[in-house]
Protein backbone atom coordinates (compact mmCIF):
# COMPACT_ATOMS: atom_id res chain seq x y z
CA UNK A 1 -0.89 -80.66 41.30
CA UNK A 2 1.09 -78.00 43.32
CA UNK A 3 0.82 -79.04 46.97
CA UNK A 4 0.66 -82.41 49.14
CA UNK A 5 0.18 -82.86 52.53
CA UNK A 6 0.72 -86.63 53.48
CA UNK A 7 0.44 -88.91 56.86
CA UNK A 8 1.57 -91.75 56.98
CA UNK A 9 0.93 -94.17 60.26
CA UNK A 10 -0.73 -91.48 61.79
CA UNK A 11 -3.78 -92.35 63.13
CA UNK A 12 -5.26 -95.21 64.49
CA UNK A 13 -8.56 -95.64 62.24
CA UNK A 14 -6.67 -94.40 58.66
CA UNK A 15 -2.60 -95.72 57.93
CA UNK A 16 -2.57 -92.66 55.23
CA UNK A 17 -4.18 -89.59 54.44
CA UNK A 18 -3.43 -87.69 51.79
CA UNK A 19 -4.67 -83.76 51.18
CA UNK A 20 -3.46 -82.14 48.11
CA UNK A 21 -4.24 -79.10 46.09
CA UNK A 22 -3.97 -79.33 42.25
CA UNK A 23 -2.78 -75.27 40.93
CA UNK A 24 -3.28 -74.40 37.38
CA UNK A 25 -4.57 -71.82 34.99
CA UNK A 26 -8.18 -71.58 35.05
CA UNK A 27 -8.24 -71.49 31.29
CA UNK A 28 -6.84 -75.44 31.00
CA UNK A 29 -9.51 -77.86 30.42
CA UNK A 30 -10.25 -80.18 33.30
CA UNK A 31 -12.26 -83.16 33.74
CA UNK A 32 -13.36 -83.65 37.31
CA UNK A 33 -12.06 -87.03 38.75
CA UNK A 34 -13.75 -90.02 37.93
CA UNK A 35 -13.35 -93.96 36.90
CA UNK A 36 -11.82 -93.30 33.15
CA UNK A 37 -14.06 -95.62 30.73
CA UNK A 38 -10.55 -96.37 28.88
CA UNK A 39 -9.28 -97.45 32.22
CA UNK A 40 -11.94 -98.43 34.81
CA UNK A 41 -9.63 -99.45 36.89
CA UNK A 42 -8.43 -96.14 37.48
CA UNK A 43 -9.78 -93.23 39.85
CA UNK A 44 -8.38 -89.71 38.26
CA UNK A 45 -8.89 -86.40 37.17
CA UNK A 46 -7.94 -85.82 33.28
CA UNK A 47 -5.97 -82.74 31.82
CA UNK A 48 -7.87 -82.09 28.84
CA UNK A 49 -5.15 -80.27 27.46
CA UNK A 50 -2.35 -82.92 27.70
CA UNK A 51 -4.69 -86.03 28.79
CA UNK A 52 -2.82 -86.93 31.63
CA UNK A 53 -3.47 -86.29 35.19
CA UNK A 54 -2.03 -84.52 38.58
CA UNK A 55 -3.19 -87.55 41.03
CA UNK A 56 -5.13 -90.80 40.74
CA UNK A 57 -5.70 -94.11 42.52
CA UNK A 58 -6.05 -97.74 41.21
CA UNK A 59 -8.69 -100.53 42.49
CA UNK A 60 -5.35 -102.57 42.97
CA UNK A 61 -4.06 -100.54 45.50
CA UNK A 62 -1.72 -98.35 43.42
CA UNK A 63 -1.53 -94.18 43.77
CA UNK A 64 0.63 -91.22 42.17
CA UNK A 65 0.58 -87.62 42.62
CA UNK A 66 2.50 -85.02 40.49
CA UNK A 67 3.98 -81.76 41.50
CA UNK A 68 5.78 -79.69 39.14
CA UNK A 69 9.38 -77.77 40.29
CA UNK A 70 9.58 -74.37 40.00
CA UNK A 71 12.51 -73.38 38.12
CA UNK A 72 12.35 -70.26 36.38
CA UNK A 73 14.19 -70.36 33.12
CA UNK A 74 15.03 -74.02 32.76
CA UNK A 75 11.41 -74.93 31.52
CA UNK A 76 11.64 -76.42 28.07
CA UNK A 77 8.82 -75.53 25.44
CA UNK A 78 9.95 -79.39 23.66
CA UNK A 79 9.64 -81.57 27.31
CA UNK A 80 7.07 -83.89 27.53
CA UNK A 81 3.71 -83.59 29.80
CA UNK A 82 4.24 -84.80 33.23
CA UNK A 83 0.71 -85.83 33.17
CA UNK A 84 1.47 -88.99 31.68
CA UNK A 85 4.02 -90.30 34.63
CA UNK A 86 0.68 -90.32 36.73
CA UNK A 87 -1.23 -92.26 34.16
CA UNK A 88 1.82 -94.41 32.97
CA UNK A 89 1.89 -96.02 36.54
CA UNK A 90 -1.92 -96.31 37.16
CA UNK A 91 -2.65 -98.14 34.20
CA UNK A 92 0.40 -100.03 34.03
CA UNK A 93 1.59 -103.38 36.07
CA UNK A 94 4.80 -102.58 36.14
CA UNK A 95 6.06 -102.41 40.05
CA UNK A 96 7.55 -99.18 41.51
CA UNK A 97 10.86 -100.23 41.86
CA UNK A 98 10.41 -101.01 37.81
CA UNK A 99 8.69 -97.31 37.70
CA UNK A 100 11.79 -96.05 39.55
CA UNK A 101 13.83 -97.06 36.91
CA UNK A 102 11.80 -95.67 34.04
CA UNK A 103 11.80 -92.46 35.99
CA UNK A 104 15.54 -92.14 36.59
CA UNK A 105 15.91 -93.13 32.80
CA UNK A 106 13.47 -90.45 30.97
CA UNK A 107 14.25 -88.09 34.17
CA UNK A 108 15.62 -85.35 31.68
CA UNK A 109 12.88 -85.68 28.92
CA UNK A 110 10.56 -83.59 31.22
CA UNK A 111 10.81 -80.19 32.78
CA UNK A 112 11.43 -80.53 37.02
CA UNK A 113 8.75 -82.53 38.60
CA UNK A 114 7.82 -84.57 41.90
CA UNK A 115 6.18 -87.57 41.93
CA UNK A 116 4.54 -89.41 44.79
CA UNK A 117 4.08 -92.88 43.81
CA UNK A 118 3.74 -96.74 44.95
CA UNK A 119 1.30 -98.63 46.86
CA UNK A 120 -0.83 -96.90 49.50
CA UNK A 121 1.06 -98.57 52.30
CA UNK A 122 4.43 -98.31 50.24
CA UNK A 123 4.93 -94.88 48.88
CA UNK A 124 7.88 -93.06 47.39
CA UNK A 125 8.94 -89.49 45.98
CA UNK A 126 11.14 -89.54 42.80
CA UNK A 127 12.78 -85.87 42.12
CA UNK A 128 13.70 -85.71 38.23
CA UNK A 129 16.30 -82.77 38.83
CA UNK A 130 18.05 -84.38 41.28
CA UNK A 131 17.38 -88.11 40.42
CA UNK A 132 16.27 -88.84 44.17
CA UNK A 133 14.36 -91.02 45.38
CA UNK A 134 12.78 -91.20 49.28
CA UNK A 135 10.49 -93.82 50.54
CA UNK A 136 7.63 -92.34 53.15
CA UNK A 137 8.04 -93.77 56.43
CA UNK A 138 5.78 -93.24 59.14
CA UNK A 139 5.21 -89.36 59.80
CA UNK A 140 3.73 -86.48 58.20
CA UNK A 141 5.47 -84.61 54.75
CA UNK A 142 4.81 -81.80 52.72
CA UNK A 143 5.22 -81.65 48.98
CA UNK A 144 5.12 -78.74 46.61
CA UNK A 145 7.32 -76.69 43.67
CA UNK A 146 10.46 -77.77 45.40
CA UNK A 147 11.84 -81.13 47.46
CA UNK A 148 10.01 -82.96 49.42
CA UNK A 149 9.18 -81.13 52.96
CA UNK A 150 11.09 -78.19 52.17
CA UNK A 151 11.13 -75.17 54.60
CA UNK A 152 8.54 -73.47 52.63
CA UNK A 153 5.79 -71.50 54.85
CA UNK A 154 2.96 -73.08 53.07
CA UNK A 155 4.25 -76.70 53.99
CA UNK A 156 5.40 -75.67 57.18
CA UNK A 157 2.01 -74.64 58.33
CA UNK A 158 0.19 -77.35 56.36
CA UNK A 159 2.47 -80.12 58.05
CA UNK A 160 1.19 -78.51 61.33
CA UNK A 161 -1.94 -78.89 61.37
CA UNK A 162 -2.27 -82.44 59.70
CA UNK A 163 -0.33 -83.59 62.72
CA UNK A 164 -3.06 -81.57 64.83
CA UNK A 165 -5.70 -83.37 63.63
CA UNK A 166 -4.25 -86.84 62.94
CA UNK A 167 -4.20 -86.51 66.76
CA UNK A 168 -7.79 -85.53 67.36
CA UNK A 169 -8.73 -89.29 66.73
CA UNK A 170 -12.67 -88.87 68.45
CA UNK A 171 -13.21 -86.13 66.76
CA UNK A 172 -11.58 -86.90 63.10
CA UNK A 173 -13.37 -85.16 60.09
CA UNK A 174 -12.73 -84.71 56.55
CA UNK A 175 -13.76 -81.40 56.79
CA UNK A 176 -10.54 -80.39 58.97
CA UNK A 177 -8.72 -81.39 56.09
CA UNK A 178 -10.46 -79.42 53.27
CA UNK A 179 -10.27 -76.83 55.98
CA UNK A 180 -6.47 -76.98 55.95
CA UNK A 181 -7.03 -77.15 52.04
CA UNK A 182 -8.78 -73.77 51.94
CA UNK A 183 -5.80 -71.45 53.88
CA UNK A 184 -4.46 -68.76 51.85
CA UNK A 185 -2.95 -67.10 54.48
CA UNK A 186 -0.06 -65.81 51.96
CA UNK A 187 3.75 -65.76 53.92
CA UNK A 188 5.71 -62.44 55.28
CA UNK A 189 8.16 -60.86 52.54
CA UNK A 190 11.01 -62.06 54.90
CA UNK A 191 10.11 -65.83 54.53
CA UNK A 192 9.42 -66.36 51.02
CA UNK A 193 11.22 -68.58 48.87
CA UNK A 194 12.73 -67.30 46.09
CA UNK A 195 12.03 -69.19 43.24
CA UNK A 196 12.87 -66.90 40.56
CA UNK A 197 9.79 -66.07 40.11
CA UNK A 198 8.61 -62.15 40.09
CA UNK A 199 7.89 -61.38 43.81
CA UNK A 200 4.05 -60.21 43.36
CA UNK A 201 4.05 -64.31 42.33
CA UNK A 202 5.85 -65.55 45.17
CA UNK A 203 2.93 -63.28 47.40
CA UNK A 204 0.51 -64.84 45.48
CA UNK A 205 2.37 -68.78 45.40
CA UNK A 206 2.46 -68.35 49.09
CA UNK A 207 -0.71 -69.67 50.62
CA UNK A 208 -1.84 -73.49 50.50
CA UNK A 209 -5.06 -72.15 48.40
CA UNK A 210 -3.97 -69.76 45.47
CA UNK A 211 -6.39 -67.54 44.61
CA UNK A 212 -6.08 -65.49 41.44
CA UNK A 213 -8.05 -64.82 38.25
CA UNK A 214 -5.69 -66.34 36.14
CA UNK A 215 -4.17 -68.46 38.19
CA UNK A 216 -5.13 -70.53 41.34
CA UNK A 217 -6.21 -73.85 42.97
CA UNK A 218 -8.66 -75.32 40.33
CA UNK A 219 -9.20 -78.79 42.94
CA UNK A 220 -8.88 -79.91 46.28
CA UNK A 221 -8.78 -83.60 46.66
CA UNK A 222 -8.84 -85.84 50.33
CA UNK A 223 -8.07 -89.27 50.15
CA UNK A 224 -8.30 -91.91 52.83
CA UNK A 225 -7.10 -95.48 53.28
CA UNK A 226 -8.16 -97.62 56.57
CA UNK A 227 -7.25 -100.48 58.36
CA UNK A 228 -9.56 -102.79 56.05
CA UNK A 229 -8.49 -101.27 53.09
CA UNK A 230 -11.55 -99.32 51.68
CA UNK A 231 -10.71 -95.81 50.17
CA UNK A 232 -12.51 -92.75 50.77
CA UNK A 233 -11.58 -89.71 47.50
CA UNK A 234 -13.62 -86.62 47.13
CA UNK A 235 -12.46 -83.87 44.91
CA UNK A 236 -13.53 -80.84 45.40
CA UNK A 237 -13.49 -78.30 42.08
CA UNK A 238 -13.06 -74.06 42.39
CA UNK A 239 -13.35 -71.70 39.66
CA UNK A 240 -11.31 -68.38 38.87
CA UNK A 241 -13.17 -67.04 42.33
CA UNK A 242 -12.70 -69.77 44.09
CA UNK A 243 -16.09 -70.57 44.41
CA UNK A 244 -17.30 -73.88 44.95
CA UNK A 245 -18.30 -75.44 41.75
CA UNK A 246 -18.37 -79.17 41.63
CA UNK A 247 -17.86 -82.56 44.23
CA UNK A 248 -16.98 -86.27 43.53
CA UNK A 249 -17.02 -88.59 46.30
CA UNK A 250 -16.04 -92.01 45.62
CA UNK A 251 -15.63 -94.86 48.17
CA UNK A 252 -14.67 -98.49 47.21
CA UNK A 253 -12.51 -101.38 48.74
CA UNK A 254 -8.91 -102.16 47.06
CA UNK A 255 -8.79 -105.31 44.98
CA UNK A 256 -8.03 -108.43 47.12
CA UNK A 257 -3.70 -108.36 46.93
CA UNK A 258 -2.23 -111.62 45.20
CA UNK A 259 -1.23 -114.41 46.41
């Protein structure tokens, strides 16, 4: 999962909304999102590669998102898949202040990540290269290859127009968000981040939807909570054209909290 647009008290009719865009090579194998028959408790796309995920839901309530860090030259071949920190926290009943600690622990056992975790009203982004962590309080945020809303052009302009239509409340529709999904507007030279990546990649890393042969924005997933709790997920899958090639659409109500 490269990018993450979230809002959080927002609008009236949905508490958070979450648009995200999961970049990868078009050669990986993917398995669209779905309930996993190991864990049917568990709403995710699986990395058939690694057989973790980039961003799942729970029935109980809980959610995590992965974004990797860009950082040319300090990957490690040896790390291990941040796929599993989604999974290990879906399937898991450990709390995220428990998860927190786990994270800070086996922060240097992976290559740089971001992951957006918690309870849908309770969220928080742990950084592994800098051993942060910030809890998401009401407003809107932008996460990609670097810290959280970080004066990138993508997330700039993403960031933008969630809080556009989070304020078009009589005329909200998910399609404004796959919309926002879909830009690959790519930045001007002058404004690109440099990453240390060749700069015919930055050009091409630029725009919220990366399109590429290689390369590019395999999914494009919406998720909704309201005010009574139900969740609304649809994935949306591209391939090396970014054509339209697949859909899931899911809508159930979160497990009854305890007591």
């Amino acid at each position: 999962m490269c990018i993450l647009f979230i809002a959080v008290d927002q609008h009236p009719d949905y508490p958070l909304i979450v648009a995200a865009n999961r970049d990868e090579f078009h050669a990986r194998p993917t398995q669209p999102s779905g309930f996993w028959e190991q864990y049917p408790q568990v709403l995710a796309g699986k990395d058939l590669q690694a057989g973790g995920s980039w961003m799942g839901v729970s029935r109980a309530g809980k959610l995590a998102a992965l974004t990797n860090i860009r950082s040319s030259g300090k990957e490690r071949e040896q790390a291990i898949s941040r796929g599993e920190l989604v999974m290990n926290y879906l399937i898991d009943d450990m709390s995220a202040s428990d998860y927190h600690k786990v994270l800070s622990q086996s922060a240097t056992q992976y290559n740089g990540y971001n992951l957006l975790f918690g309870e849908l009203e309770h969220l928080q982004v742990y950084n592994n290269f800098e051993d942060s962590i910030y809890s998401l309080t009401k407003g809107i945020y932008g996460l990609s290859n670097a810290n959280l809303n970080a004066p990138w052009p993508k997330l700039d302009l993403g960031r933008s127009e969630l809080a556009k239509y989070c304020q078009q409340t009589d005329v909200f529709n998910v399609e404004h968000l796959f919309k926002l999904l879909s830009n690959n507007t790519k930045a001007q030279d002058e404004v690109l981040p440099q990453t240390g990546v060749p700069l015919e990649w930055e050009r091409k890393l630029s725009s919220i939807f990366i399109e590429s042969p290689d390369y590019g924005t395999r999914s494009s997933t919406v998720l909704l909570l309201d005010r009574y709790r139900q969740v609304f997920w649809q994935e949306r899958s591209f391939n090396s054209s970014a054509q339209l090639t697949d859909q899931q659409t899911y809508l159930f109500k979160l497990d009854a909290p305890d007591l």
